[in-house]
Protein backbone atom coordinates (compact mmCIF):
# COMPACT_ATOMS: atom_id res chain seq x y z
CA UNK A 1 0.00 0.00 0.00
CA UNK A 2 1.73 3.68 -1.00
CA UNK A 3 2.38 6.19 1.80
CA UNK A 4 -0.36 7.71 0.28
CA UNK A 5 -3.12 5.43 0.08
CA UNK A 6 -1.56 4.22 3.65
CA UNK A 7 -2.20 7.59 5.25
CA UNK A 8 -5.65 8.35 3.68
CA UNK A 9 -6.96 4.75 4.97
CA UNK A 10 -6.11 5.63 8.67
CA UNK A 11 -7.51 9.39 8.64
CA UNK A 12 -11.04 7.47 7.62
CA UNK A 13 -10.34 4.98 9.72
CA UNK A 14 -9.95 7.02 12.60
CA UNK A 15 -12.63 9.68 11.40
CA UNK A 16 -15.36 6.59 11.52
CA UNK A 17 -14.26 5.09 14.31
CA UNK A 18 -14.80 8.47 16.21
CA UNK A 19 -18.59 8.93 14.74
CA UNK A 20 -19.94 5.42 14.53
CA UNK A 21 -20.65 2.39 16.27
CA UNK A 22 -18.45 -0.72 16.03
CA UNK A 23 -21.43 -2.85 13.39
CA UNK A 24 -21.58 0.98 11.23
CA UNK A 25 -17.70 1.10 11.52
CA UNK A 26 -17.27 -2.09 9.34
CA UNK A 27 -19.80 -1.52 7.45
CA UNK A 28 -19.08 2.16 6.16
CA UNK A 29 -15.17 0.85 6.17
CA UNK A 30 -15.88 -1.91 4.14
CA UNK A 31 -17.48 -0.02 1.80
CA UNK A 32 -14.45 2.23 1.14
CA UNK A 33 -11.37 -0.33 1.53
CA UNK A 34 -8.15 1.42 0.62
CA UNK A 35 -9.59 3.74 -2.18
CA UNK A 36 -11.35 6.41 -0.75
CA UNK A 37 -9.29 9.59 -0.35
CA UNK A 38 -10.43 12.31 -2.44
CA UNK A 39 -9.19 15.78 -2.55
CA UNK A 40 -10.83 18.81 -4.58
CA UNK A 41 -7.39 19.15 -6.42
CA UNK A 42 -5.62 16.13 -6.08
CA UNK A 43 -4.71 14.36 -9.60
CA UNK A 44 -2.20 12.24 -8.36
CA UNK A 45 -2.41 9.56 -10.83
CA UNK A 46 -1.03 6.60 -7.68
CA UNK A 47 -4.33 7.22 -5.63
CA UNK A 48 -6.44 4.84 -8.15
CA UNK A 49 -6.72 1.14 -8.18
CA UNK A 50 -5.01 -0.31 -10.11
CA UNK A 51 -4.82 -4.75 -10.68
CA UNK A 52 -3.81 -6.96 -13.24
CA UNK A 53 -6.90 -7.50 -14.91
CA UNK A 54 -6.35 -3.41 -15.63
CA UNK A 55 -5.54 -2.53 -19.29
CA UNK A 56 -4.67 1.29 -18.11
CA UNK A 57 -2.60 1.99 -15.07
CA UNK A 58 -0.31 5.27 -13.99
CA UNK A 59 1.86 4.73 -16.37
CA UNK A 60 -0.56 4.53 -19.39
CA UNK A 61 -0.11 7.43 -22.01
CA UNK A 62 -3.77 8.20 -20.85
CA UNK A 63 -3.29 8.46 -17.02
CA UNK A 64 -3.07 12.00 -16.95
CA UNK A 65 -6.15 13.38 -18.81
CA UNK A 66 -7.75 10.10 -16.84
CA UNK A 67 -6.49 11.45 -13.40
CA UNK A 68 -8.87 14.65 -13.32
CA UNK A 69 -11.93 14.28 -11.44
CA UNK A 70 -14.05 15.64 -14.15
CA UNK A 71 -13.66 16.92 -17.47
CA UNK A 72 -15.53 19.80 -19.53
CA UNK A 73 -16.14 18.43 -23.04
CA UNK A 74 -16.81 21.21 -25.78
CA UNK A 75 -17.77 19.97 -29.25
CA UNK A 76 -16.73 22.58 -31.54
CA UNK A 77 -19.01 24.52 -34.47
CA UNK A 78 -18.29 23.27 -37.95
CA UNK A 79 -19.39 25.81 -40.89
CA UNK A 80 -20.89 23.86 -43.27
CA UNK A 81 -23.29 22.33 -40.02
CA UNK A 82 -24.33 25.75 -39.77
CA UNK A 83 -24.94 26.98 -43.02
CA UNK A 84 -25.09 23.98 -45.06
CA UNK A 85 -26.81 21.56 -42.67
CA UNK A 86 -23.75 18.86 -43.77
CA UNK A 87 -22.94 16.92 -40.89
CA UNK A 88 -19.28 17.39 -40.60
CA UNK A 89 -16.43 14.71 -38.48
CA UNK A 90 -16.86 15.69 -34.35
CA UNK A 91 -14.04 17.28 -32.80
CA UNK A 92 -13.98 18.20 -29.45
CA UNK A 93 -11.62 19.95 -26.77
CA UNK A 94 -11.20 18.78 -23.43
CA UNK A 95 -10.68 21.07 -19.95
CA UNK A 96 -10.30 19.82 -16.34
CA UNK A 97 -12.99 21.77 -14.01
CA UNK A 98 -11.13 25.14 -13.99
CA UNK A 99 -11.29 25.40 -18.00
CA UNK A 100 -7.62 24.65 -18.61
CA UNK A 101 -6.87 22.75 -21.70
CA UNK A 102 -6.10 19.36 -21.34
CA UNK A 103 -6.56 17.36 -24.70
CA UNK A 104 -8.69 17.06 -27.72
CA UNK A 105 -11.06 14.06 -29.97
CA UNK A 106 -10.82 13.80 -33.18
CA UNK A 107 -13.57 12.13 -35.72
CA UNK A 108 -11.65 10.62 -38.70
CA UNK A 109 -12.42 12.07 -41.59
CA UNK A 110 -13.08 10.60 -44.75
CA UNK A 111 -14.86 11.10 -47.88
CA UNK A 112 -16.95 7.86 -47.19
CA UNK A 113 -17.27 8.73 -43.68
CA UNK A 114 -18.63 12.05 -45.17
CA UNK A 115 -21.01 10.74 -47.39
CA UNK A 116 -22.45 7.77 -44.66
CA UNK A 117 -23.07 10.89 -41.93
CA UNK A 118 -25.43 12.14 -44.19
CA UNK A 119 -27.28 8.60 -45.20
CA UNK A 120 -27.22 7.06 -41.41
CA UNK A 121 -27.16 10.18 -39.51
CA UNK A 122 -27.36 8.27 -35.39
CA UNK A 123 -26.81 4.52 -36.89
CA UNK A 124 -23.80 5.88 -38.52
CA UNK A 125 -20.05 3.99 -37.78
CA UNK A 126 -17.22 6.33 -35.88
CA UNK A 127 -14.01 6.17 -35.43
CA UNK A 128 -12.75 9.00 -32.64
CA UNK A 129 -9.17 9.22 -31.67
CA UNK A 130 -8.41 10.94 -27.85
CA UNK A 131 -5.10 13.39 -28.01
CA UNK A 132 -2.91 14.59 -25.56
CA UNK A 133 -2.14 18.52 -25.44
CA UNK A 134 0.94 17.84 -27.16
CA UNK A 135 -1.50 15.69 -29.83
CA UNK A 136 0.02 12.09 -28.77
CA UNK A 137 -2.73 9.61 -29.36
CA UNK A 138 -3.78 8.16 -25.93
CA UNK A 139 -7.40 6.32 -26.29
CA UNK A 140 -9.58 5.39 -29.61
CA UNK A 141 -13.24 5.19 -29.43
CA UNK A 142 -15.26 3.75 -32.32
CA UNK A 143 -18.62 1.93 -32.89
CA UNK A 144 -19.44 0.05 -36.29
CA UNK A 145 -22.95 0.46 -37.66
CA UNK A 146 -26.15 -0.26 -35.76
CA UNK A 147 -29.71 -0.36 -36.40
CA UNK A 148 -31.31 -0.14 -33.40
CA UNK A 149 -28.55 -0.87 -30.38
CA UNK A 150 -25.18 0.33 -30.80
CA UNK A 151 -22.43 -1.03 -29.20
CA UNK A 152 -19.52 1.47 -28.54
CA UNK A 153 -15.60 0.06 -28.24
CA UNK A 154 -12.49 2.09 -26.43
CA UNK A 155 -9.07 0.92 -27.18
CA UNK A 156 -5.59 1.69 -25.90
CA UNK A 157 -2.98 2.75 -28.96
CA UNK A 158 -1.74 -0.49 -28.44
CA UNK A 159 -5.71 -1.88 -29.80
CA UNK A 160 -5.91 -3.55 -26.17
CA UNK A 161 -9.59 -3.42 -25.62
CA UNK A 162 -10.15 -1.71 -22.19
CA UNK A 163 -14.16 -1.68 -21.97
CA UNK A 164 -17.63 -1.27 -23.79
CA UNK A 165 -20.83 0.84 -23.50
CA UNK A 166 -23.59 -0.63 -24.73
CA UNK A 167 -26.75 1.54 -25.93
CA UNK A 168 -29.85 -0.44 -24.74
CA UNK A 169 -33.72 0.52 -26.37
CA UNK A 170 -36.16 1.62 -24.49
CA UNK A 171 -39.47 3.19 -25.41
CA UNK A 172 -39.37 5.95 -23.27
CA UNK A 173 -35.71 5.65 -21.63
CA UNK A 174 -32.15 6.44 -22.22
CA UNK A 175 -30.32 3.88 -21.26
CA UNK A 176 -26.74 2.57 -21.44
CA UNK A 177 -24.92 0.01 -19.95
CA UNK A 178 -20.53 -0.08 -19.16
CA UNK A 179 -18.74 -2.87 -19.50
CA UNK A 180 -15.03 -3.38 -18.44
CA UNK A 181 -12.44 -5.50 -20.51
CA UNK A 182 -13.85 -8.92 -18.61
CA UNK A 183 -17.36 -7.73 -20.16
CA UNK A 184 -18.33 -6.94 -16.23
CA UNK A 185 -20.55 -4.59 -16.03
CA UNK A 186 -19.93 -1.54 -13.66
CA UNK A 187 -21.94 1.07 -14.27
CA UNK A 188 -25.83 1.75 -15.48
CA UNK A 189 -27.66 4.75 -17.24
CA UNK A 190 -30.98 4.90 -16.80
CA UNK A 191 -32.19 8.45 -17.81
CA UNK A 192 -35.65 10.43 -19.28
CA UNK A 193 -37.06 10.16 -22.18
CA UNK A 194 -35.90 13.90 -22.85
CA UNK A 195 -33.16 14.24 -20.70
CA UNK A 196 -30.23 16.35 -20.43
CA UNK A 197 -28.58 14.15 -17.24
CA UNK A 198 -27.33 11.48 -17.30
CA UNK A 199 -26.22 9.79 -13.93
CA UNK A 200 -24.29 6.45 -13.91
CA UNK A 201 -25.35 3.99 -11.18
CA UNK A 202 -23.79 1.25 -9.92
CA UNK A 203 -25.19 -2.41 -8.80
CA UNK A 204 -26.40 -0.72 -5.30
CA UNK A 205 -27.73 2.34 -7.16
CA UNK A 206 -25.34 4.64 -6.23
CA UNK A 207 -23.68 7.28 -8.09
CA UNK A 208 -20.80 6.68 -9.37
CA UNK A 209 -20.46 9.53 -12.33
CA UNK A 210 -22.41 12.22 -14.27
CA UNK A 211 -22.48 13.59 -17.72
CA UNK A 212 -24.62 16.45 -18.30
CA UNK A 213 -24.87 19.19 -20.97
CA UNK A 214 -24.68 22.67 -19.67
CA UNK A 215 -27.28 24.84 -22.19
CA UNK A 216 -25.62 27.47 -23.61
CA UNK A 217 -29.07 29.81 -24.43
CA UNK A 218 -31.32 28.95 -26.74
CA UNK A 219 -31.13 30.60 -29.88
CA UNK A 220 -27.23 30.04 -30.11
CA UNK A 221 -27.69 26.28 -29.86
CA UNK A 222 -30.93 25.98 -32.30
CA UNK A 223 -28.17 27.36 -35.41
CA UNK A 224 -24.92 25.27 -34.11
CA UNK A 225 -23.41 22.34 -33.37
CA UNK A 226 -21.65 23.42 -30.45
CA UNK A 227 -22.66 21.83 -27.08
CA UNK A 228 -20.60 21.03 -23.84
CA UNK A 229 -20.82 18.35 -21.33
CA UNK A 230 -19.29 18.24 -18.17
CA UNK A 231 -18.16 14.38 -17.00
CA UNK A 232 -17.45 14.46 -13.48
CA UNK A 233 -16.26 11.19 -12.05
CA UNK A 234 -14.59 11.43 -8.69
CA UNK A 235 -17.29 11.54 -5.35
CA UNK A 236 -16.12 14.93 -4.25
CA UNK A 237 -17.61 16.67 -7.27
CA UNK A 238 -19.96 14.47 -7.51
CA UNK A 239 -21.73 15.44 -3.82
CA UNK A 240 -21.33 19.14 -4.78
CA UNK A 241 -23.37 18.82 -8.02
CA UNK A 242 -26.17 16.46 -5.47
CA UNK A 243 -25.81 19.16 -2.54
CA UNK A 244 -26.98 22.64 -3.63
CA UNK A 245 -30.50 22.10 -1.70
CA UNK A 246 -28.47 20.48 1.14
CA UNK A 247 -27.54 22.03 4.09
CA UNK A 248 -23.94 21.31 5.27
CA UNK A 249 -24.19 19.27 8.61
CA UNK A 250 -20.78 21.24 9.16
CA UNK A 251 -21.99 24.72 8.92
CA UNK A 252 -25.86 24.21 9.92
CA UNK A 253 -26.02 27.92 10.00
CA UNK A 254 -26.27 28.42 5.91
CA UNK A 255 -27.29 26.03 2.91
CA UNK A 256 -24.40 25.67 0.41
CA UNK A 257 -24.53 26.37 -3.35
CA UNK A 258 -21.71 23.09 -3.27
CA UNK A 259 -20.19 21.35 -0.63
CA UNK A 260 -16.77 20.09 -1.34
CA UNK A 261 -16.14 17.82 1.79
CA UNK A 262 -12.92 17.33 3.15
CA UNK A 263 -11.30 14.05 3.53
CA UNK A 264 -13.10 13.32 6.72
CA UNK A 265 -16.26 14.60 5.61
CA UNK A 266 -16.61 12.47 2.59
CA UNK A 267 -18.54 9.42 3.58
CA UNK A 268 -21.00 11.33 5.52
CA UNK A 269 -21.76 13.15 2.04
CA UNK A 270 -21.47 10.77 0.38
CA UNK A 271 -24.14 8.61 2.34
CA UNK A 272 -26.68 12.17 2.53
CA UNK A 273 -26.28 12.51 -1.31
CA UNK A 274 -26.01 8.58 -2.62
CA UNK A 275 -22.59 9.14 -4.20
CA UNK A 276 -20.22 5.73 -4.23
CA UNK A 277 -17.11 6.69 -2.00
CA UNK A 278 -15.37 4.14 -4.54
CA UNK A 279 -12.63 5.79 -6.79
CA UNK A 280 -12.68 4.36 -10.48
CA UNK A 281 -10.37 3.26 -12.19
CA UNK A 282 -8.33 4.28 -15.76
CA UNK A 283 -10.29 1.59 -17.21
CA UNK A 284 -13.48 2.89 -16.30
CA UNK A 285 -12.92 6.34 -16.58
CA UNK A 286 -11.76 5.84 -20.01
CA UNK A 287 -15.32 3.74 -21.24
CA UNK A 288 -17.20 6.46 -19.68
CA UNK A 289 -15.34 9.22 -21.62
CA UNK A 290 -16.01 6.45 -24.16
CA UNK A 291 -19.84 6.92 -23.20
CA UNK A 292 -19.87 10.70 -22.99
CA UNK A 293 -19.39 10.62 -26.86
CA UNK A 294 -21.11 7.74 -27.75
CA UNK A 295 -24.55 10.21 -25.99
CA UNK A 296 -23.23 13.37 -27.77
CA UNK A 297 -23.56 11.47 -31.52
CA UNK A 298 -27.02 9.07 -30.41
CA UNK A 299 -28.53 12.63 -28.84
CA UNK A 300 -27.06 15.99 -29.13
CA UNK A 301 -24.70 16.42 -32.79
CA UNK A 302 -27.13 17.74 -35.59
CA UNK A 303 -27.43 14.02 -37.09
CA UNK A 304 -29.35 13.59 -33.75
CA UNK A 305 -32.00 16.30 -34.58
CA UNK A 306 -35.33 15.93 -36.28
CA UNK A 307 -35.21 19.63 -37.49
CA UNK A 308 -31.65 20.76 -39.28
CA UNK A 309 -30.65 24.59 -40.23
């Protein structure tokens, strides 16, 4: 176990033993094992899990843009989606939380993949490669044609598999389900009809991430193709997007906008707002980026929409 890991496990420890009875004490430390320190800032790529059934691990090419707690995705406005209505290859930035740059997707471009955007529009096959600052290739993310289901593949650069999300039909749902390189499934999506949220659950029902699109006023986004989703998947950030109606058992005195709990406050928010005190790991992270554009081309890009410009 690293220093780190070492000393996060006995400030818990010692946090729950102070609170809770000896049956709670197991059970809430249980729950956490060795992976639960969290801290607002901290991207220190050693505090995941890591194991040998991992495909990505700290010293992946992908660890670092992995290692944020959440990232701001911007899909960027093509021209001829604005004033031709031709659905053009997706590129995207990335930012951490604070809007610093830290990498970009790329669609591949072709003049067949041109010409099947048009004809398939959502059933349409992708191929999206995930860049570094510096543009290194770190992850690729692709799908092959689907009718109905669609089935959505992330890849190392070395074309390791390292997990699935698979879109399943619903008449009134949104729903997804994550798979890790095993085929285990981890995570859930289970969202409106209409929805703009879209909160991954895992087998106890508790969150474990979040991908939402932030609306960037009306009549700017009815004439582009520019949206911007926000994946947060660490518990911290988590709790604060759960928390703005709940008060702070810390400060009882005011309700906060977002509660970023400390390192000893964390299970207690976690339990108030249903958030997993579980880190994830590269793998995962990396199938729910994996996910985050897989509900960007089945929902939001203009191939999505009934009505085009």
């Amino acid at each position: 176990m690293s220093l780190i890991r070492k000393s996060t496990y006995q400030l818990l420890n010692t946090s729950i033993r102070s609170r809770y009875p000896l049956s709670v004490q197991l059970r809430k430390f249980n729950s956490i094992g060795t992976k639960s320190s969290y801290s607002k800032y901290d991207t220190n790529p050693n505090r995941f899990s890591e194991n040998s059934s991992n495909v990505l691990n700290s010293e992946s090419a992908a660890a670092p843009l992995l290692s944020h707690g959440g990232l701001i995705i911007s899909r960027k406005l093509e021209v001829l989606s604005v004033f031709a209505g031709i659905e053009q290859a997706n590129r995207y930035e990335l930012c951490d939380l604070n809007g610093n740059l830290v990498g970009y997707m790329l669609e591949e471009a072709s003049l067949l993949g041109t010409l099947m955007r048009q004809v398939f529009r959502t059933h349409r096959p992708f191929k999206v490669t995930v860049f570094s600052t510096q543009m290194m290739p770190l992850l690729t993310v692709y799908r092959h044609f689907s009718l109905i289901n669609s089935k959505v593949y992330v890849e190392d650069m070395g074309s390791n598999l390292v997990g699935e999300v698979h879109q399943e039909w619903h008449i009134y749902k949104r729903r997804y389900n994550l798979f890790d390189s095993n085929h285990v499934q981890f995570g859930r999506i289970s969202s409106g009809f209409l929805s703009w949220h879209f909160e991954v659950r895992d087998i106890t029902g508790k969150a474990i991430s979040s991908i939402g699109r932030n609306f960037i006023g009306l009549a700017r986004e009815l004439f582009t193709d520019m949206g911007k989703y926000v994946l947060r998947m660490d518990p911290s950030y988590l709790v604060a997007e759960r928390s703005s109606s709940i008060v702070n058992p810390y400060n009882q005195q005011q309700q906060q906008q977002y509660w970023y709990p400390s390192s000893d406050q964390l299970v207690d928010a976690c339990e108030m707002t249903g958030v997993s005190t579980r880190l994830l790991t590269y793998d995962e992270r990396a199938v729910l980026l994996a996910n985050a554009i897989s509900i960007d081309f089945d929902y939001f890009s203009r191939s999505s929409s009934p009505v085009h410009f």
